[in-house]
Protein backbone atom coordinates (compact mmCIF):
# COMPACT_ATOMS: atom_id res chain seq x y z
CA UNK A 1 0.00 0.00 0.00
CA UNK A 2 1.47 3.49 -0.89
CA UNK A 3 2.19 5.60 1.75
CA UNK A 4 -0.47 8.50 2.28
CA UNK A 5 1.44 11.90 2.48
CA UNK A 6 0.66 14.44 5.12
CA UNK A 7 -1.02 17.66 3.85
CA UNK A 8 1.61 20.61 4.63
CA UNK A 9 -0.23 23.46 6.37
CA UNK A 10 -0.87 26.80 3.99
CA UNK A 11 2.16 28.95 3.61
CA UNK A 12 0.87 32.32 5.68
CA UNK A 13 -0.75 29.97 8.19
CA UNK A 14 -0.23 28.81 11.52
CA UNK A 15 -1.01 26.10 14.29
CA UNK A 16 -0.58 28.09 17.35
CA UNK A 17 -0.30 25.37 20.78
CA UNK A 18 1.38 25.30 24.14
CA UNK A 19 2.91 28.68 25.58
CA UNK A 20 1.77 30.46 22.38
CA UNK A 21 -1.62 29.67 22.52
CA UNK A 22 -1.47 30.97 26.27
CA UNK A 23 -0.22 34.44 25.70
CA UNK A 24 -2.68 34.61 22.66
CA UNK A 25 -5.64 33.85 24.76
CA UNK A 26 -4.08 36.75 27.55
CA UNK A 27 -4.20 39.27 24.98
CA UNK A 28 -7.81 38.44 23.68
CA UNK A 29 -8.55 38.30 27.57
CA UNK A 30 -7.29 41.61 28.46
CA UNK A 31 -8.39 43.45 25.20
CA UNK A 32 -11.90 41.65 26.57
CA UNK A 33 -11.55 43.46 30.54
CA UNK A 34 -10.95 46.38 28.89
CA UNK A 35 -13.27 46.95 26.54
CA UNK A 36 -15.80 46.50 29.66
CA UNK A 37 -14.05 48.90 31.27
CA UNK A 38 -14.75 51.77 28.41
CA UNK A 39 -18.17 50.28 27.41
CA UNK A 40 -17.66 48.84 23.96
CA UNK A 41 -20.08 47.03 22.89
CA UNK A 42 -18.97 43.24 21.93
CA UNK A 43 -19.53 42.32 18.03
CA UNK A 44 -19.31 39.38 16.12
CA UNK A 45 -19.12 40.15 12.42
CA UNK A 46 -19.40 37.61 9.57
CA UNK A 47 -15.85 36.50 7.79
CA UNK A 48 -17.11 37.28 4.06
CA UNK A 49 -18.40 39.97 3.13
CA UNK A 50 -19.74 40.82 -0.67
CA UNK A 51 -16.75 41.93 -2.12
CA UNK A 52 -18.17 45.55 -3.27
CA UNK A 53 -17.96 46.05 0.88
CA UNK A 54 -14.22 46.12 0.36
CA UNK A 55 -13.67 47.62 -3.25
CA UNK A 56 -15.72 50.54 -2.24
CA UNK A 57 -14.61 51.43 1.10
CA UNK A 58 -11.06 50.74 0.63
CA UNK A 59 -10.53 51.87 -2.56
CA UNK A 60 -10.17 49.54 -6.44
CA UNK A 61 -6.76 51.34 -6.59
CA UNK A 62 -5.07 50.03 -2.94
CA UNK A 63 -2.60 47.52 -2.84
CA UNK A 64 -5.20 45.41 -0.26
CA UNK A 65 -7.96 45.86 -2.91
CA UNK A 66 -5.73 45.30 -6.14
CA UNK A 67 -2.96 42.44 -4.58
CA UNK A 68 -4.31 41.15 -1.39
CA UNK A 69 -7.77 40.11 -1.35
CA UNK A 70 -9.16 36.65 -1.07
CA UNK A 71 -11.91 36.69 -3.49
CA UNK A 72 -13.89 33.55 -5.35
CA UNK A 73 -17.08 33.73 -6.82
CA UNK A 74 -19.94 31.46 -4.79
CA UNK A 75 -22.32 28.88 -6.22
CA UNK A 76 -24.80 31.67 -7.07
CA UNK A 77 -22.54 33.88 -9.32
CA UNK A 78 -21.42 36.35 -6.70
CA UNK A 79 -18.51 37.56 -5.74
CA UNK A 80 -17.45 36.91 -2.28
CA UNK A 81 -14.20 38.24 -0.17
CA UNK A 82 -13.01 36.95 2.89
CA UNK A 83 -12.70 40.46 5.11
CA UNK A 84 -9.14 41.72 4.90
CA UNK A 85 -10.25 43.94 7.78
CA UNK A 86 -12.95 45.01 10.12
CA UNK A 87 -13.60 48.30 9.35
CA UNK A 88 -15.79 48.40 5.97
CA UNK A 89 -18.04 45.01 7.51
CA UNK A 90 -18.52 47.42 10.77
CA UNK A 91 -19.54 50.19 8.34
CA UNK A 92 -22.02 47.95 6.54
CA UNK A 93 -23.39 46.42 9.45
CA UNK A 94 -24.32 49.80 10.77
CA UNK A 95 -26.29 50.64 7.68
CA UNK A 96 -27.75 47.25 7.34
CA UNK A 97 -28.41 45.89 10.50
CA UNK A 98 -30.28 49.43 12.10
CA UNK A 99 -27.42 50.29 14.88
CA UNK A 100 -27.75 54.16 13.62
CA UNK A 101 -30.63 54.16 16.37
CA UNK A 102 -27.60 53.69 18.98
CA UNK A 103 -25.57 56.42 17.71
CA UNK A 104 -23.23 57.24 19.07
CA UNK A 105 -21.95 53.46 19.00
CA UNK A 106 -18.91 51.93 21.06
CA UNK A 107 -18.03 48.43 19.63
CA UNK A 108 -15.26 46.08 19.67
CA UNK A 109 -14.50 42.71 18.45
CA UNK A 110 -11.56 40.37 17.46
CA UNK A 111 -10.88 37.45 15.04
CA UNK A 112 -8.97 36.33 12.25
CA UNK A 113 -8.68 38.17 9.08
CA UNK A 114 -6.79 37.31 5.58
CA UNK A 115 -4.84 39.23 2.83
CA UNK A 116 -2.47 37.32 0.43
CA UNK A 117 1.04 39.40 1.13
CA UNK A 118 4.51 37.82 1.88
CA UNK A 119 4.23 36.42 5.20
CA UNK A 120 7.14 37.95 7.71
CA UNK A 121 7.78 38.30 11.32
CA UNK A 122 4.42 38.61 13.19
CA UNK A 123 2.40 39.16 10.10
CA UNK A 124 0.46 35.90 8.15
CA UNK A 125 -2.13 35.43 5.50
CA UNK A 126 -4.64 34.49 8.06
CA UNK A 127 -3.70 36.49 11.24
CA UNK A 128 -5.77 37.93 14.10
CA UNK A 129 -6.79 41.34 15.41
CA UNK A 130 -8.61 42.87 17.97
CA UNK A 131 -10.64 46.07 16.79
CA UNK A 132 -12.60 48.95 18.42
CA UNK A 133 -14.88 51.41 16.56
CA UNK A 134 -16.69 54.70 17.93
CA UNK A 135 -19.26 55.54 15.13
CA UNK A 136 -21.77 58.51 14.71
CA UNK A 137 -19.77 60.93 17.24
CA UNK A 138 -17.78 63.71 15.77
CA UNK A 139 -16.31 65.08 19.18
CA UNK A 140 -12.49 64.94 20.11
CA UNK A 141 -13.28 63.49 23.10
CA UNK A 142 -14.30 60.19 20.95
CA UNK A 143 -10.85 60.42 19.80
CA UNK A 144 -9.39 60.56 23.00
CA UNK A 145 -11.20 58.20 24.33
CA UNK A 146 -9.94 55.23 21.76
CA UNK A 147 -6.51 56.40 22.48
CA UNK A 148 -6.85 56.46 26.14
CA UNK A 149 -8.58 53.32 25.75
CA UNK A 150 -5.51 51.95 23.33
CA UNK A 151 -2.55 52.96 25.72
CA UNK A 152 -4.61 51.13 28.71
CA UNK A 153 -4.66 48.19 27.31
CA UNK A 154 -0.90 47.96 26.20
CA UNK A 155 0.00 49.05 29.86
CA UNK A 156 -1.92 45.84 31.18
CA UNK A 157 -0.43 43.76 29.14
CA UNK A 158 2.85 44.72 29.98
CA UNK A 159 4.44 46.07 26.92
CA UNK A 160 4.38 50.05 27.15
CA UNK A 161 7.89 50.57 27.62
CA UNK A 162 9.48 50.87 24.22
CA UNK A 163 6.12 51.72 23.08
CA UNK A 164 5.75 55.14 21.27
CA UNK A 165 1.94 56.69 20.53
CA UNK A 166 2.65 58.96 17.44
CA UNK A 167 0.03 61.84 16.46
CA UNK A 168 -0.65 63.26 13.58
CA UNK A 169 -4.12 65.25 12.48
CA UNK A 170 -5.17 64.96 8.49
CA UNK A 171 -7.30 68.38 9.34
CA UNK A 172 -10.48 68.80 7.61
CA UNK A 173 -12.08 68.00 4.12
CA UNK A 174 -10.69 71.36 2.57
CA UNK A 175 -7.60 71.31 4.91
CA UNK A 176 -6.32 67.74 3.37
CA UNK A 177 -7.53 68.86 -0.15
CA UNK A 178 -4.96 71.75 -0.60
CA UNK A 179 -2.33 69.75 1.34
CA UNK A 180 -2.85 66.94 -1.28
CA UNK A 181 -2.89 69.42 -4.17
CA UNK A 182 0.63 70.86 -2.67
CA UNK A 183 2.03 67.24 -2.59
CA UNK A 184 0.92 66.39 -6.04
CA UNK A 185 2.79 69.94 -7.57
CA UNK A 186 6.25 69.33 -5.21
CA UNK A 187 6.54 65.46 -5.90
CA UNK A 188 5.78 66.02 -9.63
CA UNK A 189 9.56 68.23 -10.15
CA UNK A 190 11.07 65.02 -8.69
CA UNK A 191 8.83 62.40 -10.47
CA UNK A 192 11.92 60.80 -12.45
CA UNK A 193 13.60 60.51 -9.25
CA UNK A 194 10.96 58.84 -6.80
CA UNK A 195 10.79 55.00 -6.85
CA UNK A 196 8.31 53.32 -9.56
CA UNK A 197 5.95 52.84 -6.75
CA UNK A 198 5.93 56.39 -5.75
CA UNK A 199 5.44 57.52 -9.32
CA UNK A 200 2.47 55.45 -9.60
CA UNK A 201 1.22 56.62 -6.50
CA UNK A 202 1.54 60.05 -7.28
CA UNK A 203 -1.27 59.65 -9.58
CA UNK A 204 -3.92 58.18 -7.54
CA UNK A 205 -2.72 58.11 -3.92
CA UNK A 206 -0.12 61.31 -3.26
CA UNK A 207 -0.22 61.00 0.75
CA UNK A 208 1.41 57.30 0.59
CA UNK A 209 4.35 58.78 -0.47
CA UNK A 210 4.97 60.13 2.56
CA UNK A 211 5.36 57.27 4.43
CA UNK A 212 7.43 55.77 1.78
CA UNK A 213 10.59 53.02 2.92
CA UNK A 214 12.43 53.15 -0.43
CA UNK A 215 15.95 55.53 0.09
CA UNK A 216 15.08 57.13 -3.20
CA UNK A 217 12.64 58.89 -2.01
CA UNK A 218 13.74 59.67 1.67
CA UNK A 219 15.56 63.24 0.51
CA UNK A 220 12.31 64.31 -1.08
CA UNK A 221 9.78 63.48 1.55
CA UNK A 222 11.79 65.40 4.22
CA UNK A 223 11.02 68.77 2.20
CA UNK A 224 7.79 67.71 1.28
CA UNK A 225 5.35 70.30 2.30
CA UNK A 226 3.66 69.80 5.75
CA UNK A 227 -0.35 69.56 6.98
CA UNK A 228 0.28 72.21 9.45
CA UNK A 229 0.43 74.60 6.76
CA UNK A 230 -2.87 73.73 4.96
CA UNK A 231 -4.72 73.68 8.45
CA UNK A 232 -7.97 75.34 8.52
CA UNK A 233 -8.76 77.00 12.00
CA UNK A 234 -11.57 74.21 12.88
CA UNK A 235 -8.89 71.78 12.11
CA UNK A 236 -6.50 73.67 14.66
CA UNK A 237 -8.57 73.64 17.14
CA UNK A 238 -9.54 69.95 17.07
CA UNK A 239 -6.11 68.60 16.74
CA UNK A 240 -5.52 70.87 19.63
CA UNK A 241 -9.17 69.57 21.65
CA UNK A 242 -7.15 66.20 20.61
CA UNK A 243 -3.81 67.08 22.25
CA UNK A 244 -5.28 68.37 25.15
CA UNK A 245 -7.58 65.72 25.95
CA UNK A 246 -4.13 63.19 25.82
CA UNK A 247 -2.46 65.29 28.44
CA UNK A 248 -5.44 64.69 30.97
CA UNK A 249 -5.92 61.13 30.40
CA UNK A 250 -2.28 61.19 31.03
CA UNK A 251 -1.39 59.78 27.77
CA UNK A 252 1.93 60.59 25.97
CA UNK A 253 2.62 60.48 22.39
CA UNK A 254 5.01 62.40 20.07
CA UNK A 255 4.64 64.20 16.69
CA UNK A 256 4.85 62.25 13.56
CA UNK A 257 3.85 64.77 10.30
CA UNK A 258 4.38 61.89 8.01
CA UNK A 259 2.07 59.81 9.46
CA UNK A 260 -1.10 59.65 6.44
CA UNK A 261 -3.89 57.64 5.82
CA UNK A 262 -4.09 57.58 2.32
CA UNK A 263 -8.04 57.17 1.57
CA UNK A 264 -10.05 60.15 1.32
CA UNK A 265 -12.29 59.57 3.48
CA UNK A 266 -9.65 60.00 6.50
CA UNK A 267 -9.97 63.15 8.79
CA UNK A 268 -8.38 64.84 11.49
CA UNK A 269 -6.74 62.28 13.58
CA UNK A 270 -4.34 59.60 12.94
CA UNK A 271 -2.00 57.56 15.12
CA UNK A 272 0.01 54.51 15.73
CA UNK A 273 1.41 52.93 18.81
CA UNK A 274 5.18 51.94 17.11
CA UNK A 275 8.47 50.21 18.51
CA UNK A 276 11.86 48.89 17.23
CA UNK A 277 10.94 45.47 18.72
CA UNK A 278 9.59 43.63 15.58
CA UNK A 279 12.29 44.86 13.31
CA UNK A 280 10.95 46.81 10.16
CA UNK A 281 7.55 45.90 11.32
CA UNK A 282 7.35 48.25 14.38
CA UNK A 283 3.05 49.07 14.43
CA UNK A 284 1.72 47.27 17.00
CA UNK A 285 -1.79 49.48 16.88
CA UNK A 286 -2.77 51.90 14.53
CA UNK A 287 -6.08 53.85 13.40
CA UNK A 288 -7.29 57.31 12.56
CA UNK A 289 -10.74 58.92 11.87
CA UNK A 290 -12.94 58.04 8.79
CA UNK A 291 -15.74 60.70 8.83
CA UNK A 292 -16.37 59.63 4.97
CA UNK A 293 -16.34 56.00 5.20
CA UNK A 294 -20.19 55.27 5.58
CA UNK A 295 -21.00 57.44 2.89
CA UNK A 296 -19.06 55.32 0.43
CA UNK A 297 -21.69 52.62 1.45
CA UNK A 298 -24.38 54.67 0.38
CA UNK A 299 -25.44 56.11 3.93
CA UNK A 300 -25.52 59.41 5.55
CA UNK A 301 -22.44 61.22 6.25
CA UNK A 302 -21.72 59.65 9.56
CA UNK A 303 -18.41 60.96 11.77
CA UNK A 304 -16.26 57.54 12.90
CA UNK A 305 -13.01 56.92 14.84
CA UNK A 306 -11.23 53.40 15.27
CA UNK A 307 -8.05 51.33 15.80
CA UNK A 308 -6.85 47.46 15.39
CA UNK A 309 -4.22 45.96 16.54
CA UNK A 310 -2.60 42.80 15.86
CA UNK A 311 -3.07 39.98 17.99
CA UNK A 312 0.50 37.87 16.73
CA UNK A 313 2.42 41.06 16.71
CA UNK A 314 0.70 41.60 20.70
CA UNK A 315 1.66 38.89 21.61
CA UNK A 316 5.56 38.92 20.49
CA UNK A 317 5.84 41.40 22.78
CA UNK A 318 4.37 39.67 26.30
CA UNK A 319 7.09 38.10 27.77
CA UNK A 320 4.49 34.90 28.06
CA UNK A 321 1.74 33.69 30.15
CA UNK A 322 2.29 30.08 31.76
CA UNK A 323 -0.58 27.55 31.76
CA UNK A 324 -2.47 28.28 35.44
CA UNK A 325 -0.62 25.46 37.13
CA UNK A 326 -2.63 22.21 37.88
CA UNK A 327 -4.31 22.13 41.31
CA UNK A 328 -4.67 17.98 41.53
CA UNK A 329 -3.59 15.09 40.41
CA UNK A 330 -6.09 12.15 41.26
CA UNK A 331 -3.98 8.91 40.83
CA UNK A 332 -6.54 5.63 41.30
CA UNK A 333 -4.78 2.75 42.57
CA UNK A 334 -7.67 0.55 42.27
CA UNK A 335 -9.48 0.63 38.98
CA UNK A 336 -13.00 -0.17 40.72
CA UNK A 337 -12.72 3.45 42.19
CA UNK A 338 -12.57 4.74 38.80
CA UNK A 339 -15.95 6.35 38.68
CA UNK A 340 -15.47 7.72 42.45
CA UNK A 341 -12.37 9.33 41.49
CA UNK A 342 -14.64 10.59 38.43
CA UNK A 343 -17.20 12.29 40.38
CA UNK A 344 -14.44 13.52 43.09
CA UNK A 345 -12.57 15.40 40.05
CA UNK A 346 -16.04 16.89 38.73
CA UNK A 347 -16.79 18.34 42.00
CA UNK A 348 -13.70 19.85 42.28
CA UNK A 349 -14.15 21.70 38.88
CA UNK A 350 -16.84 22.57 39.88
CA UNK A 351 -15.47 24.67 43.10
CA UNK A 352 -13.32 26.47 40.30
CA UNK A 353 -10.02 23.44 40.99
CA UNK A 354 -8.26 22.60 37.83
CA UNK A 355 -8.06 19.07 38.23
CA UNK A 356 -7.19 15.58 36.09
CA UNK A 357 -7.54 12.55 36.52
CA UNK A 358 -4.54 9.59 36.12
CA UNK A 359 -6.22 6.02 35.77
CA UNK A 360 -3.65 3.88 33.35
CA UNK A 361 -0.54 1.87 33.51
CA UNK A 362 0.76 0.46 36.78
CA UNK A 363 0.14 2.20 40.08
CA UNK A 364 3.86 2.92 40.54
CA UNK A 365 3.79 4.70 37.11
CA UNK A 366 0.38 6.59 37.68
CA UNK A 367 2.19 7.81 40.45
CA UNK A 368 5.39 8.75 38.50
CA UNK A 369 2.75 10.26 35.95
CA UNK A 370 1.40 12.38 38.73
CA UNK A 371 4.50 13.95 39.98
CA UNK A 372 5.98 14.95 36.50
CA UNK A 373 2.71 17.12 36.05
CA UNK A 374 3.77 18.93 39.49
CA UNK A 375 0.66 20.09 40.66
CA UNK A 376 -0.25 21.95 43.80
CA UNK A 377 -1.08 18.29 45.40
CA UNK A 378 -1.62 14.58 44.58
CA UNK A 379 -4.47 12.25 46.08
CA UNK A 380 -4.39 8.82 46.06
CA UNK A 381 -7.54 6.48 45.85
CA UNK A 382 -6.16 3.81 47.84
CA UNK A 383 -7.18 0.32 47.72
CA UNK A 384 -8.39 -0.11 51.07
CA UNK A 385 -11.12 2.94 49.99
CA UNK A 386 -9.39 5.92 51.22
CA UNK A 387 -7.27 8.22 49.92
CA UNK A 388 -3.96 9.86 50.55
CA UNK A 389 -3.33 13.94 49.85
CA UNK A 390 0.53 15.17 49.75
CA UNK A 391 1.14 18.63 48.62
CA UNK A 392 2.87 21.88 50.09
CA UNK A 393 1.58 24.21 52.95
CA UNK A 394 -0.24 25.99 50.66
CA UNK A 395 -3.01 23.23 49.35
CA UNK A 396 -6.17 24.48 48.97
CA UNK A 397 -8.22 23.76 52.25
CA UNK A 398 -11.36 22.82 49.92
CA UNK A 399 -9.43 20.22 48.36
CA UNK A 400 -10.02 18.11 51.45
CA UNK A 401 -13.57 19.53 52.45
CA UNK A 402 -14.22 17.68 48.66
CA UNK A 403 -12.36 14.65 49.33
CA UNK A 404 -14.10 13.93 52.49
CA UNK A 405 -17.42 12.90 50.43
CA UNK A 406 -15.65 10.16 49.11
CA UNK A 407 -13.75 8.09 51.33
């Protein structure tokens, strides 16, 4: 008979298990404490979307649209793409699903998402984030309030230090209009000179450039005229509403002028949470406000502020989260007290005991099982119907209380 080969898993993909699995499931925890905290609604949000929920919010001419998308026609004829992000599928929910009534809406929600790029350090085709959206208010304070909300959670997870909030404001419709127009007439004297991906982006996406890695165009975007020149005085004054707001949540951040969102629909705010501990890849939670997202769905201009973050990149940054250590071991001796040690281990669970039970092999290596699992205590269900409990000074006093019932 010919051997059956093994299926290789996706390239982009991962089985996540053991240690990693725990500090995975301690960032999902602690993004879920603290979205209590700020009252975000919790969301669950399908994983396809109709693939015009994409195209349309994001753009035909982005690199996510154009490159990245998983996309496949279904059985009926219509095209179907698995969400490369949460933001648009938010957006259409809100129109579709009658949550304008609860305007201003706080929601969050996490899960995995997929875009075909060249996987790297802490980024995959199919990777996770966690995601929180304040839709239908147009105040700073909305903005503040994801950003306070962002720098809480990276604090309880341990990984602040090293971690840098940078600010940047997009100002207004008119304000990012004549900053884009100024862009598009200083980049064009240097077009031979940018990279081919800046000269194409010149055309249709003139922001981008700013944030550009390639050293060819490094020189140019330094001189590159700034926002804070093209600010109208309502877009002062809510960058500023912005800034001050920060200081009394007593949230730092630091400049960044070249920080863009390249879609038109951004406004005002934008920010990312960067460090140099993932190499290149230093974002470990960015967002900005998308006051003209909705409309590109066909609804009513509706103001909107959000941020994701990326659960593997998170997590390569907590120095781990052990397993909770095992609370009892209950090693049966005699296999007729199989069912007794059974109900014994339930009604520990029950109390809230982590507890497993050991019932194979001889009773010297049930034993040796037991001990190599170092729990918090072992109990032996003896042959003569009783049972033995070693552990430190520190056993849990219920432990016993439970055992009692059974002797």
């Amino acid at each position: 008979m010919a051997k059956i080969e093994t299926p290789r898993p996706i390239r982009g993909t991962q089985d996540i298990f053991g240690p990693e699995a725990e500090t995975f499931a301690y960032v999902v925890e602690t993004f879920e404490r603290i979205r209590k905290l700020y009252r975000f609604r919790r969301i669950e949000m399908p994983v396809f979307e109709k693939t015009e929920v994409f195209s349309r919010s994001l753009g035909e001419t982005t690199d996510v649209v154009a490159k990245e998308m998983y996309s496949f026609e279904d059985r009926g004829g219509e095209s179907l793409t698995l969400r490369p992000e949460f933001t648009a599928g938010i957006a259409r929910a809100y129109l579709t699903g009658g949550w304008q009534q609860y305007a201003p809406l706080k929601v969050a929600t996490h899960g995995p998402l997929f875009r075909y790029e060249r996987p790297q350090k802490g980024r995959y085709r199919q990777f996770h984030q966690i995601d929180a959206e304040i839709i239908g208010a147009a105040e700073p304070q909305a903005d503040v309030e994801l950003l306070a909300m962002a720098d809480h959670l990276l604090k309880e997870l341990g990984i602040a230090a090293g971690v840098t909030l940078q600010l940047n404001t997009l100002g207004d419709a008119d304000s990012r209009e004549a900053w884009r127009a100024a862009l598009v007439s200083y980049f064009q004297a240097f077009r031979a000179e940018l990279s081919e991906e800046s000269q194409d982006r010149l055309e249709r996406n003139p922001l981008r450039i700013l944030d550009s890695k390639d050293p060819r165009d490094k020189p140019f975007v330094a001189d590159a005229p700034k926002i804070d020149d093209y600010l109208s005085g309502e877009a002062q004054a809510y960058f500023s509403q912005v800034c001050e707001g920060l200081k009394a949540a007593g949230v730092a951040w630091t400049r960044a002028p070249a920080l863009v969102r390249g879609l038109d629909y951004y406004r005002h705010t934008a920010f990312e949470f960067v460090t140099d501990r993932l190499g290149a890849q230093g974002t470990v939670l960015g967002g900005g406000r998308y006051d003209g997202l909705i409309e590109t769905l066909g609804g009513a201009h509706t103001p909107a502020v959000g941020w994701a973050a990326g659960i593997e990149r998170l997590a390569m940054l907590v120095d781990g989260t052990a397993e909770e250590p095992l609370a009892v071991v209950l090693v049966v001796e005699d296999d007729a007290r199989i069912n007794e040690a059974i109900a014994a281990q339930q009604a520990l669970r029950r109390e809230g005991i982590s507890a497993e039970l050991i019932a194979t092999g001889s009773p010297r290596k049930r034993y040796d099982k037991a001990v190599k699992r170092a729990p918090g205590a072992i109990v032996s269900l003896q042959h003569d119907g009783g049972h033995r409990l070693s552990g430190d000074d520190e056993t849990d006093p219920r432990i016993s209380q439970i055992l009692a019932l059974y002797r």
